[in-house]
N, C-alpha and C. Protein backbone atom coordinates (compact mmCIF):
# COMPACT_ATOMS: atom_id res chain seq x y z
N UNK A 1 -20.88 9.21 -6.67
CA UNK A 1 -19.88 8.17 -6.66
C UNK A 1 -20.54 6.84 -6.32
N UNK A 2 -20.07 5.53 -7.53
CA UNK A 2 -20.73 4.40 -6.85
C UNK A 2 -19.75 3.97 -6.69
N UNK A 3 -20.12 2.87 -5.35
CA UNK A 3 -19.44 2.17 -4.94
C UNK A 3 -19.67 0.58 -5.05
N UNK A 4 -19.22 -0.58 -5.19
CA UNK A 4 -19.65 -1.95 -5.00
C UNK A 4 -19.25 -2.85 -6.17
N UNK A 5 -18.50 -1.75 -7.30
CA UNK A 5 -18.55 -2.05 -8.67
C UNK A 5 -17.06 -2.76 -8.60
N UNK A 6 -17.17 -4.14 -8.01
CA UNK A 6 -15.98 -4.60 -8.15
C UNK A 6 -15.53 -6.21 -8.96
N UNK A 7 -14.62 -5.68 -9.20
CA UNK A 7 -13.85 -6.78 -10.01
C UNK A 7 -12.92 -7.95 -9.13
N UNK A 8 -13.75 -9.01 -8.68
CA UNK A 8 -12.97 -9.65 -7.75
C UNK A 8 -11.44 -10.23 -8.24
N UNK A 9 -11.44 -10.59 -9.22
CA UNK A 9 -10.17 -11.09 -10.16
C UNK A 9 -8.92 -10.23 -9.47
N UNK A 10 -9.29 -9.12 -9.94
CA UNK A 10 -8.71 -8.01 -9.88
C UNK A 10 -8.15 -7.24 -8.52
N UNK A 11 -9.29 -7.63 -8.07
CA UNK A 11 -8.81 -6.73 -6.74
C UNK A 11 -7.85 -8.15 -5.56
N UNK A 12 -8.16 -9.08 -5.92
CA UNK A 12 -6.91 -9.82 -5.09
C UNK A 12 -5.57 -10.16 -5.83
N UNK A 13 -5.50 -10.09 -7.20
CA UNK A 13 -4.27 -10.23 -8.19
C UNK A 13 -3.75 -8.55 -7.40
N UNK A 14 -4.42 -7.68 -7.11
CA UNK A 14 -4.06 -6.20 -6.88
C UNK A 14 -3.52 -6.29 -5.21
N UNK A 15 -4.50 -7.34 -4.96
CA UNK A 15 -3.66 -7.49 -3.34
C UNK A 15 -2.71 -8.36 -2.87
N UNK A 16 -2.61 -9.40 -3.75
CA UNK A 16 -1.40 -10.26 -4.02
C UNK A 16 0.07 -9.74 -4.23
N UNK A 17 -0.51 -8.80 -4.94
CA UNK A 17 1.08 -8.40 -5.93
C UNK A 17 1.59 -7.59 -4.76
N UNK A 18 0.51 -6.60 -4.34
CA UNK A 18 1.06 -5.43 -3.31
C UNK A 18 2.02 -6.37 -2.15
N UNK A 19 0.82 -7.41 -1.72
CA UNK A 19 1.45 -8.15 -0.25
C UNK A 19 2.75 -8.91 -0.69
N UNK A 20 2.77 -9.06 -2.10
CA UNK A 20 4.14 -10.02 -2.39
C UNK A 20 5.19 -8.82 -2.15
N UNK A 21 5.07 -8.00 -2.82
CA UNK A 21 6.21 -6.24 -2.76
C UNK A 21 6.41 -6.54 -1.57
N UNK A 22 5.63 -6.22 -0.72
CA UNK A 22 5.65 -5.51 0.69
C UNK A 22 6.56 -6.71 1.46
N UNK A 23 6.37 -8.04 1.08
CA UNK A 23 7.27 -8.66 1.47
C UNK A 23 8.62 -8.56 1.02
N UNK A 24 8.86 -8.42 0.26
CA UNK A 24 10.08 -8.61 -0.69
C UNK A 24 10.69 -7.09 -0.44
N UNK A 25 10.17 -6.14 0.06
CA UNK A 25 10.34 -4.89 -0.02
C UNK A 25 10.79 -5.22 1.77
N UNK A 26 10.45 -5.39 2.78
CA UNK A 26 10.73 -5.62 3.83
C UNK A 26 12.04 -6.46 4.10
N UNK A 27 12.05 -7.80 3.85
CA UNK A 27 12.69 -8.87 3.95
C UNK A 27 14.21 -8.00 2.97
N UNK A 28 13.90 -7.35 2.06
CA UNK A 28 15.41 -7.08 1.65
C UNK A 28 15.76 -5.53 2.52
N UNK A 29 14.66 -4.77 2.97
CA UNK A 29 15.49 -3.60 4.11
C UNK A 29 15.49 -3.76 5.61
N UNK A 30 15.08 -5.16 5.54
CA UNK A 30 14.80 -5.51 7.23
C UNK A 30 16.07 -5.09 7.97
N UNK A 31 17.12 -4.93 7.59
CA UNK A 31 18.33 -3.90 8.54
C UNK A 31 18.16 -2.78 8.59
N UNK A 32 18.77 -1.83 7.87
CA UNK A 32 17.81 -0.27 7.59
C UNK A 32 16.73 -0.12 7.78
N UNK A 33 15.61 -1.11 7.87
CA UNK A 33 14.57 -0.71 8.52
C UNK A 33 14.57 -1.02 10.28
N UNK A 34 14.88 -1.73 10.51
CA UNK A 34 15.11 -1.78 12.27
C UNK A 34 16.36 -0.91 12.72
N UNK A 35 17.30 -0.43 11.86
CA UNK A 35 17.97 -0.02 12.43
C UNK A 35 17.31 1.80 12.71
N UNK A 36 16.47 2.18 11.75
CA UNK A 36 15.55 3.53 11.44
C UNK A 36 14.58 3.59 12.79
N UNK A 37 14.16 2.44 13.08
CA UNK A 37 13.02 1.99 14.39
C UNK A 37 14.08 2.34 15.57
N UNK A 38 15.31 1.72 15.22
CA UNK A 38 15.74 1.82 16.76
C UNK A 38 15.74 0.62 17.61
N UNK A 39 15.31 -0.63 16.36
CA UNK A 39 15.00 -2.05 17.44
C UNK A 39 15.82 -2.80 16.58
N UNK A 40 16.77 -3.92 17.39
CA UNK A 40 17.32 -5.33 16.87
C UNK A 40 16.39 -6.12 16.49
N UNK A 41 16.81 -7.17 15.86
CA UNK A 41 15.79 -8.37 15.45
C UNK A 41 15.44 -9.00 16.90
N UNK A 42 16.04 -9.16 17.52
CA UNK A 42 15.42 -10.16 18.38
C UNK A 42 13.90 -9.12 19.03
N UNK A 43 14.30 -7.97 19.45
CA UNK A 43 13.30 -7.62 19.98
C UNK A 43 11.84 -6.93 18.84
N UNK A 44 12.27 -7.51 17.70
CA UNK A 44 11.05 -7.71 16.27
C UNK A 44 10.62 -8.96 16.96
N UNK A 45 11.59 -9.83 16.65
CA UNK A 45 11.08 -11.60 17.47
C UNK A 45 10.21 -11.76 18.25
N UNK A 46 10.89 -10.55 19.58
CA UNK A 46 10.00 -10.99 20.60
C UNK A 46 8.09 -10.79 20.49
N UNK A 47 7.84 -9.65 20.03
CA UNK A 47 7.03 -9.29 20.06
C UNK A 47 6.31 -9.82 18.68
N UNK A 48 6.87 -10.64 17.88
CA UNK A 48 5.76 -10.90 16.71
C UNK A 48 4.96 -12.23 17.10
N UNK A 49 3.94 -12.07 16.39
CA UNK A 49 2.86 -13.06 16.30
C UNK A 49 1.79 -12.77 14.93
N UNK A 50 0.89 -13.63 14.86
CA UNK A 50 0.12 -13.48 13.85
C UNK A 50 -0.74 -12.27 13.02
N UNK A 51 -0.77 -11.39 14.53
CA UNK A 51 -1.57 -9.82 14.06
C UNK A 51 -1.07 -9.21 13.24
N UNK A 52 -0.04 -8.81 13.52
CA UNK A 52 0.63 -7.48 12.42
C UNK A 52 0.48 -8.01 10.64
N UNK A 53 0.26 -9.55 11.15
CA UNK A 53 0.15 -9.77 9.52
C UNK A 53 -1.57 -9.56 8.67
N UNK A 54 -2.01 -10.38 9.79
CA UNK A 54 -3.65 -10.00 9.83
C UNK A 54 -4.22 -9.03 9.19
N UNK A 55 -3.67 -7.99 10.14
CA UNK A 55 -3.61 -6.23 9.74
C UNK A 55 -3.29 -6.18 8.67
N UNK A 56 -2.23 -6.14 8.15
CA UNK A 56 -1.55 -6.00 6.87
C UNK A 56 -2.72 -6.53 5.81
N UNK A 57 -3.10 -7.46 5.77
CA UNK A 57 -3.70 -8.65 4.63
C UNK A 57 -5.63 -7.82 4.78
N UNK A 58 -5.46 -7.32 5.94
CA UNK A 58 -6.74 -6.62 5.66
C UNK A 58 -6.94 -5.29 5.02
N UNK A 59 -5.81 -4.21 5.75
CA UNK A 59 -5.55 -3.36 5.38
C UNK A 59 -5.38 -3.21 3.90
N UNK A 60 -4.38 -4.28 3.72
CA UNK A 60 -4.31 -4.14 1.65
C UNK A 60 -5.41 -4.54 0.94
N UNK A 61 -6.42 -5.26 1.40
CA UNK A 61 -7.65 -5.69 1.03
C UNK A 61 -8.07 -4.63 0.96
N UNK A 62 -8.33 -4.09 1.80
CA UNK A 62 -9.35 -2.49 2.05
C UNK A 62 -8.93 -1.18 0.62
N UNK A 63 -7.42 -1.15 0.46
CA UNK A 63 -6.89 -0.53 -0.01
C UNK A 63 -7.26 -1.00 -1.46
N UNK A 64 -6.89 -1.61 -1.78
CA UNK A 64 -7.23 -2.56 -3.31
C UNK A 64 -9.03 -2.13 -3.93
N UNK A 65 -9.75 -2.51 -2.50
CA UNK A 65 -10.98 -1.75 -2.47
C UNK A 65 -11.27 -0.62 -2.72
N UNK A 66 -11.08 -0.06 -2.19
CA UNK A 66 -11.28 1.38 -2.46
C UNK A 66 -10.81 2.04 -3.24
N UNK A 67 -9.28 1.63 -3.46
CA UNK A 67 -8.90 2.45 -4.58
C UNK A 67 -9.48 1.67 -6.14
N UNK A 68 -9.99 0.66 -6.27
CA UNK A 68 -10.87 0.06 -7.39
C UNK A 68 -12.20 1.20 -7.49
N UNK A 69 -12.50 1.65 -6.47
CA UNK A 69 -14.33 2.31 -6.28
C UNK A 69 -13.89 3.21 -7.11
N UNK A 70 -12.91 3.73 -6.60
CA UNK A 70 -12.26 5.38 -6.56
C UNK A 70 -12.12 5.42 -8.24
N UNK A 71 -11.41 4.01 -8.91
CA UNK A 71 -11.11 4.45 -10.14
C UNK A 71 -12.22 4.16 -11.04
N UNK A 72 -13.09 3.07 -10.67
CA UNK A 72 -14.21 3.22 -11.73
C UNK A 72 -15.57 4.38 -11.35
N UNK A 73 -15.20 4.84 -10.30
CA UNK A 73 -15.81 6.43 -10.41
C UNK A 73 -15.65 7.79 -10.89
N UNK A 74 -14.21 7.69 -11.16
CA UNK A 74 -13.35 8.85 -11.60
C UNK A 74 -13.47 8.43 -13.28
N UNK A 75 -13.43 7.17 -13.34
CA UNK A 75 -13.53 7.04 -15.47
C UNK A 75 -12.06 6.55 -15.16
N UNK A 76 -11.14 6.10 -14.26
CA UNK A 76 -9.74 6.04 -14.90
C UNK A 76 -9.09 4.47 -14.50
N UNK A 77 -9.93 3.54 -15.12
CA UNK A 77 -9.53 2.18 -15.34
C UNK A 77 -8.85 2.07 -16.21
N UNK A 78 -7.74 2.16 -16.41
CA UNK A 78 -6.82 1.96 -16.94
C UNK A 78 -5.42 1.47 -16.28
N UNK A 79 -4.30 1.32 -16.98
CA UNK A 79 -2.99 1.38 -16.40
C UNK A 79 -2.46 2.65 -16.23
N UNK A 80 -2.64 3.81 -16.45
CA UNK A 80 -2.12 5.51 -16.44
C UNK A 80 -3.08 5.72 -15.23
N UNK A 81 -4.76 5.38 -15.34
CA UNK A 81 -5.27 6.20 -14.55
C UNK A 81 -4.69 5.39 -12.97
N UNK A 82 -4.71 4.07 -13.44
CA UNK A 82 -4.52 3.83 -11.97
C UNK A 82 -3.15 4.02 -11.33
N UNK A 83 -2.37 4.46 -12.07
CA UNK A 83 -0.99 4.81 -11.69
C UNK A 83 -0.96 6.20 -11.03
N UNK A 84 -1.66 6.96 -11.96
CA UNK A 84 -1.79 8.14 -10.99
C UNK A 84 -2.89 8.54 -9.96
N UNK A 85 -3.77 7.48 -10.26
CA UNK A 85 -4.50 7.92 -8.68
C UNK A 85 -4.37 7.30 -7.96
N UNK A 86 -3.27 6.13 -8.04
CA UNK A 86 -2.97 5.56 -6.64
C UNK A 86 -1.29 6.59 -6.28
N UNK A 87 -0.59 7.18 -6.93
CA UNK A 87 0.36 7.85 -6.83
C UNK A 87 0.21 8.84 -5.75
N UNK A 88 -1.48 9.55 -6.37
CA UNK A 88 -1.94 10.76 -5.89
C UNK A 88 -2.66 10.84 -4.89
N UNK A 89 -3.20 9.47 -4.34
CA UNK A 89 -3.66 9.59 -2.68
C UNK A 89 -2.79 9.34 -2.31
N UNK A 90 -1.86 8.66 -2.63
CA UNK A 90 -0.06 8.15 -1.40
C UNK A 90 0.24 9.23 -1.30
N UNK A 91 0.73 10.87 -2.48
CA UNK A 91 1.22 11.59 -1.83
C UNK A 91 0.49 12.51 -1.06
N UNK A 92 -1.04 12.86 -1.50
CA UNK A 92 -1.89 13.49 -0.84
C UNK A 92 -2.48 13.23 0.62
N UNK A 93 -2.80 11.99 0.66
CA UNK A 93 -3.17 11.33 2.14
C UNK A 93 -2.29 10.42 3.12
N UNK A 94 -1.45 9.56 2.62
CA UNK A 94 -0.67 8.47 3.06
C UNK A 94 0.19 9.20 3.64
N UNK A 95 1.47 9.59 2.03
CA UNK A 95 2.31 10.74 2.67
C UNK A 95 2.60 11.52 4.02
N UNK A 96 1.51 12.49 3.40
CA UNK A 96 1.50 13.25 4.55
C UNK A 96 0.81 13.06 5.81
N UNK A 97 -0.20 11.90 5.68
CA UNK A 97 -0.47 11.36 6.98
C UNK A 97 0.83 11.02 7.86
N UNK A 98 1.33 9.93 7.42
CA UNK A 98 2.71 9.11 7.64
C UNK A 98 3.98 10.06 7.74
N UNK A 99 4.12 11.30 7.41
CA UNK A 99 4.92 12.05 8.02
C UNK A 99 4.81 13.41 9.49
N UNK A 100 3.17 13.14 9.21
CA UNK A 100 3.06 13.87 10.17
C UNK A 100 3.40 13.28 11.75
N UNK A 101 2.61 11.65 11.37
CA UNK A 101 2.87 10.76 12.75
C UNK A 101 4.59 10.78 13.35
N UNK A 102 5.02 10.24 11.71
CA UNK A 102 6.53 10.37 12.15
C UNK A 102 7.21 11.65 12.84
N UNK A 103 6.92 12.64 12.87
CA UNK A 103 7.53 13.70 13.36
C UNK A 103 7.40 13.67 14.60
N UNK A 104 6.01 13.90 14.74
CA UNK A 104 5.48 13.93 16.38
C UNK A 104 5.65 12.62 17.34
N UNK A 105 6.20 11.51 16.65
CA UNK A 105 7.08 10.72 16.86
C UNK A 105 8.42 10.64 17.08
N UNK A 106 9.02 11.31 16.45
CA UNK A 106 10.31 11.53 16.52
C UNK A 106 10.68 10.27 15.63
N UNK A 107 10.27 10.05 14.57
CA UNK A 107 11.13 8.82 14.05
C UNK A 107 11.59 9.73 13.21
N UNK A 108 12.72 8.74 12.75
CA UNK A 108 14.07 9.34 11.57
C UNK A 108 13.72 8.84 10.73
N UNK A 109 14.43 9.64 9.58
CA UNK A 109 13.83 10.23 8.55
C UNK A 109 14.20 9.12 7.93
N UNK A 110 14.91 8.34 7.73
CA UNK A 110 14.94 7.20 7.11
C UNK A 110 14.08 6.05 7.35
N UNK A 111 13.37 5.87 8.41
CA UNK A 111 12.28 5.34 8.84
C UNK A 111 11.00 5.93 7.60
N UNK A 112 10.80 7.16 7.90
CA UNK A 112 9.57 7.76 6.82
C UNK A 112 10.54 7.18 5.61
N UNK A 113 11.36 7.57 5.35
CA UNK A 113 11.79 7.35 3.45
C UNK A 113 11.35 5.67 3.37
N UNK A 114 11.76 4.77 4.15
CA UNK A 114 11.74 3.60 3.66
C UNK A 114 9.72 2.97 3.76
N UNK A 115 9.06 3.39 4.87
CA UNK A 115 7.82 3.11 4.94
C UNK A 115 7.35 4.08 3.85
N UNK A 116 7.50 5.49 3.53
CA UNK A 116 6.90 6.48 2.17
C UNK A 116 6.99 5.41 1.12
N UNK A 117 8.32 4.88 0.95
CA UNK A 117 8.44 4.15 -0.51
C UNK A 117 7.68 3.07 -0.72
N UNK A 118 7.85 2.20 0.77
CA UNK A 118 6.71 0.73 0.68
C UNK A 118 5.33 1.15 0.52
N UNK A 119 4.82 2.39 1.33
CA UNK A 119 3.16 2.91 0.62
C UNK A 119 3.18 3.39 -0.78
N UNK A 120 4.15 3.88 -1.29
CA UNK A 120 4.19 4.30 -3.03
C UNK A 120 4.16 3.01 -3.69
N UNK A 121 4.88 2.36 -3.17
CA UNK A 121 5.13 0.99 -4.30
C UNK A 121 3.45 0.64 -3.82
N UNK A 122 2.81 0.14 -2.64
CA UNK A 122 1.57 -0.92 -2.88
C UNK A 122 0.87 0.21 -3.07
N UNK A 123 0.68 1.33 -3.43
CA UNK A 123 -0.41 2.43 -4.19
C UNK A 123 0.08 2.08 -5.82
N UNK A 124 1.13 2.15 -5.79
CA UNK A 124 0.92 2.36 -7.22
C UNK A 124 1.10 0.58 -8.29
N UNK A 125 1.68 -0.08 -7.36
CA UNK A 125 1.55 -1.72 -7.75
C UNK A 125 -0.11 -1.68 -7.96
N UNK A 126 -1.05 -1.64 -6.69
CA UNK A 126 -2.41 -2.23 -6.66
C UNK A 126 -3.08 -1.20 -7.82
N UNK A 127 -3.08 0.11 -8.02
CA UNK A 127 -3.17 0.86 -9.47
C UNK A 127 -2.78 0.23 -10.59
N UNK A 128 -1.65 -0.14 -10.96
CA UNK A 128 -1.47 -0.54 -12.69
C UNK A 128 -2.11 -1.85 -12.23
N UNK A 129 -2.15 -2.50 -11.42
CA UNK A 129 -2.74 -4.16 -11.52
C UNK A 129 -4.73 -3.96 -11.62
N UNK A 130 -4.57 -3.08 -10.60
CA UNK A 130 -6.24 -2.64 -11.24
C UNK A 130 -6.38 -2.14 -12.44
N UNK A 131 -5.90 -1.49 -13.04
CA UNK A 131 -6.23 -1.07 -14.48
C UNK A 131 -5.68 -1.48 -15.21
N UNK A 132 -5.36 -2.62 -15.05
CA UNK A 132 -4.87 -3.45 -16.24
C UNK A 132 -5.46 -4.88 -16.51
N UNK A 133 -6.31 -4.92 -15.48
CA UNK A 133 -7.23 -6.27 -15.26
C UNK A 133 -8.70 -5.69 -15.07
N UNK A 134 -8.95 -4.59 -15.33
CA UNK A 134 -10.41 -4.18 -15.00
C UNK A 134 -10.51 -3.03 -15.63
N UNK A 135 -9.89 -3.02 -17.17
CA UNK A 135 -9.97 -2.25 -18.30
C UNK A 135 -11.87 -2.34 -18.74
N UNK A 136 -12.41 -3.38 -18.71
CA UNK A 136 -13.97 -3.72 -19.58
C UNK A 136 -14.82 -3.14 -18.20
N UNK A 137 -14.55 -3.29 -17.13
CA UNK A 137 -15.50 -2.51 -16.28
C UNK A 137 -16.08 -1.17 -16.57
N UNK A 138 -17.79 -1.55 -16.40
CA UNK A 138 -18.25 -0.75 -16.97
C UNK A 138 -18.62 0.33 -16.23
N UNK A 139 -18.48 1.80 -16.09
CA UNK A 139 -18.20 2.45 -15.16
C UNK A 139 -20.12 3.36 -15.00
């Protein structure tokens, strides 16, 4: 497997789009989603500051990354391949990472459904945007 073979274009149009979702995906369940947490807005308020976003903007960086390595190692730069291999680590690794925490957490299940869906959407957003902008990469 190589790694390094990246398409910069690509991989921030791939992290753009995800971080735009993830906003737009938040900001419209921000009730159902705090109400799944168990916290009001104010006490989101209290405690926000610049990190959690930080995180986020790195984290999807990382993600965009790797899953770019992943697909011009596998042969599947495309829009199909990257649909399903970003599909197929969300349900293989993310997934079930993210439900295992939740349990032994005790969070409700609508908590996992709504965070499961926001990791499906930026797996499979940063997939078709990678293989659809980093079709000529030569593998």
């Amino acid at each position: 497997m190589q790694f390094g073979n990246v398409d910069w274009v690509a991989l921030i149009a791939a992290f753009a789009a995800s971080y735009a979702f993830s906003a737009v995906f938040y900001i419209t369940l921000a009730k159902p989603w705090m109400a799944a947490i168990g916290k009001t807005e104010a006490e989101i308020k209290q405690g926000a500051g610049p990190v959690p976003y930080i995180v986020a903007i790195a984290g999807q960086l990382i993600i965009a990354y790797v899953l770019m390595n992943l697909m011009v190692s596998l042969g599947a730069v495309s829009l199909s391949g990257g649909l399903t291999l970003g599909v197929t680590l969300w349900f293989g690794l993310v997934l079930t990472t993210m439900m295992i925490n939740h349990r032994f957490q005790n969070s409700s299940w609508a908590h996992s459904i709504i965070d499961g869906a926001h990791w499906l959407g930026v797996f499979a957003i940063q997939g078709v945007v990678i293989g659809l902008l980093s079709e000529s990469v030569v593998v």
